[in-house]
C-alpha atoms as a PDB file:
ATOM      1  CA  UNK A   1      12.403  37.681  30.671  1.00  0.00           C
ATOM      2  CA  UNK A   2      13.230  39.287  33.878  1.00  0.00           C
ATOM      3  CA  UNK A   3      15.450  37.435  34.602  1.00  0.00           C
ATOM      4  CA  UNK A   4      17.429  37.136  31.333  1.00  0.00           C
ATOM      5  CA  UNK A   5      16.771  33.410  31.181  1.00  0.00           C
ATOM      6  CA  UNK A   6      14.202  33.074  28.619  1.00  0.00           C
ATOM      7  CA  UNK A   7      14.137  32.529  24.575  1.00  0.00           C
ATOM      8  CA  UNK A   8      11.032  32.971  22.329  1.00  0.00           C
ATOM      9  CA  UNK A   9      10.823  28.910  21.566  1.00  0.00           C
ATOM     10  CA  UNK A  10      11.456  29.300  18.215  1.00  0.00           C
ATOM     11  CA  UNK A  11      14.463  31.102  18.273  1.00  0.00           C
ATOM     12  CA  UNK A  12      15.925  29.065  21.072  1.00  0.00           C
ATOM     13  CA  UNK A  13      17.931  26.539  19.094  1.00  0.00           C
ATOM     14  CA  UNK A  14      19.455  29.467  17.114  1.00  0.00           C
ATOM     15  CA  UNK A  15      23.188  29.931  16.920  1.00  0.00           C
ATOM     16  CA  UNK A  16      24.374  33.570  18.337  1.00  0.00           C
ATOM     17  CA  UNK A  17      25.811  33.331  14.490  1.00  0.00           C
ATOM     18  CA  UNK A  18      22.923  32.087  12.878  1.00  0.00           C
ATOM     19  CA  UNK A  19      20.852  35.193  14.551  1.00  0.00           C
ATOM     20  CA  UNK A  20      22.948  37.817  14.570  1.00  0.00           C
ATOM     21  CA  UNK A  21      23.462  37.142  10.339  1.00  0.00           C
ATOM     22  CA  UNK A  22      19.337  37.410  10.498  1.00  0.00           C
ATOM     23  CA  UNK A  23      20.068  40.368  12.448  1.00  0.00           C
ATOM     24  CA  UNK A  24      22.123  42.208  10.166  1.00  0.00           C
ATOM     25  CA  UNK A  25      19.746  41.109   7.003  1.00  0.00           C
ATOM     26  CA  UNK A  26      17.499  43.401   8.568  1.00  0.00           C
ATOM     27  CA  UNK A  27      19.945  46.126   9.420  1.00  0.00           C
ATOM     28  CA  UNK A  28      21.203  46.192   5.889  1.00  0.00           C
ATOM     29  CA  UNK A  29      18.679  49.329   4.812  1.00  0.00           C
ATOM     30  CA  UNK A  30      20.989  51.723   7.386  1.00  0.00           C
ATOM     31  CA  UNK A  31      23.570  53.997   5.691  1.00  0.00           C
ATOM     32  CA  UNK A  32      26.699  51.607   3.918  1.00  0.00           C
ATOM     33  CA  UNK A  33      28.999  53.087   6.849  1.00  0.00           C
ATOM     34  CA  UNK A  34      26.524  51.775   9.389  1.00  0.00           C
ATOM     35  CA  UNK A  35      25.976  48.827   8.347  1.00  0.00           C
ATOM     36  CA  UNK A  36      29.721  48.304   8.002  1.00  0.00           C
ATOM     37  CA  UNK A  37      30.531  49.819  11.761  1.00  0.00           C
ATOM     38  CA  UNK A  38      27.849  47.076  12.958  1.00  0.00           C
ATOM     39  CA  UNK A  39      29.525  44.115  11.048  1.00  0.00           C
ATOM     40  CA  UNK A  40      32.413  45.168  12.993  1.00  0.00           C
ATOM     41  CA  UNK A  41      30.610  44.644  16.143  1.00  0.00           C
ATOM     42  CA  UNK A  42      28.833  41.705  15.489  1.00  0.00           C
ATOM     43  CA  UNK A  43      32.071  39.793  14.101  1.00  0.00           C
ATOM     44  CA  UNK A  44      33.439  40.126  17.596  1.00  0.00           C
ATOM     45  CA  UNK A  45      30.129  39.295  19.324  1.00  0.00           C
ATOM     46  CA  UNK A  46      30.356  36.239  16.600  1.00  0.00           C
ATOM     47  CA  UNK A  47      33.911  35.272  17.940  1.00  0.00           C
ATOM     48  CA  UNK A  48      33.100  34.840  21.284  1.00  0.00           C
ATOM     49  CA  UNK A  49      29.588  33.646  21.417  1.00  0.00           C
ATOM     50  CA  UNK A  50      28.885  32.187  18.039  1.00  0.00           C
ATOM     51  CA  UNK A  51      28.606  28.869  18.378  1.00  0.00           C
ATOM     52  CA  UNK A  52      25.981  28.638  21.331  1.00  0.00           C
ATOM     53  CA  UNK A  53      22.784  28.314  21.324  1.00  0.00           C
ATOM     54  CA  UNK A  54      20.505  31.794  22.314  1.00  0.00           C
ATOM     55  CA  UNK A  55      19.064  30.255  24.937  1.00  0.00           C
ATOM     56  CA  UNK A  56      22.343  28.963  26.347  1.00  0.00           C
ATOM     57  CA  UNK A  57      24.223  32.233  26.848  1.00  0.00           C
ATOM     58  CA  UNK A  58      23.420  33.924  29.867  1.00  0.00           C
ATOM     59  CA  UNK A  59      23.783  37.864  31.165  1.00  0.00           C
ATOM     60  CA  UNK A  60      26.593  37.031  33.873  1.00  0.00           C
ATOM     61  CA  UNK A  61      28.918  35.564  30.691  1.00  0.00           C
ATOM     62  CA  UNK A  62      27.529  38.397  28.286  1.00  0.00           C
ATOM     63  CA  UNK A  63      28.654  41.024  31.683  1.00  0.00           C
ATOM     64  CA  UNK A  64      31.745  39.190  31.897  1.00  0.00           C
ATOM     65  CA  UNK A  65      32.499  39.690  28.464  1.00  0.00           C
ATOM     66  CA  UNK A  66      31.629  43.010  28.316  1.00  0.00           C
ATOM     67  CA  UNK A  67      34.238  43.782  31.263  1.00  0.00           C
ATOM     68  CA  UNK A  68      37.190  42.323  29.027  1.00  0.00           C
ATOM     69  CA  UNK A  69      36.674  44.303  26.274  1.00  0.00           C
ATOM     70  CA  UNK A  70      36.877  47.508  28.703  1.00  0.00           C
END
C-alpha cells in the first residue's frame, strides 16, 4: 500500500472500467448534477486506463497522466 503497488486480491483482475462502473453504482445516491459531473470524469479516466487491470496501473503512469491533462 505504501508503495502504491498493491490490490485487495479480489479486485485485482478488475478492469479500471469494470471498477470505476461499480464505482459510480455507488455514487449514484449524490445530487443528479453530481453524479453527472463525475461521469464526466470517470469517462476520461475510462479512456485512458480502461482496459487494464487495477493491479497493473501504477502511480508514475496515473502522475504522468495527470501532468497531460494540466
Amino acid at each position: 500500500m505504501v508503495t502504491g503497488t498493491w490490490a485487495e486480491p479480489k479486485n485485482a483482475r478488475m478492469t479500471v472500467r469494470q471498477w470505476c462502473e461499480e464505482w459510480l453504482r455507488g455514487y449514484g445516491t449524490r445530487r443528479p448534477s453530481t453524479v453527472r459531473q463525475a461521469r464526466v470524469h470517470v469517462a476520461k479516466i475510462v479512456d485512458q486506463f480502461g482496459d487494464a487491470s487495477l493491479s497493473s496501473i501504477r502511480p508514475s503512469q496515473v502522475k504522468a497522466w495527470t501532468a497531460r491533462l494540466a
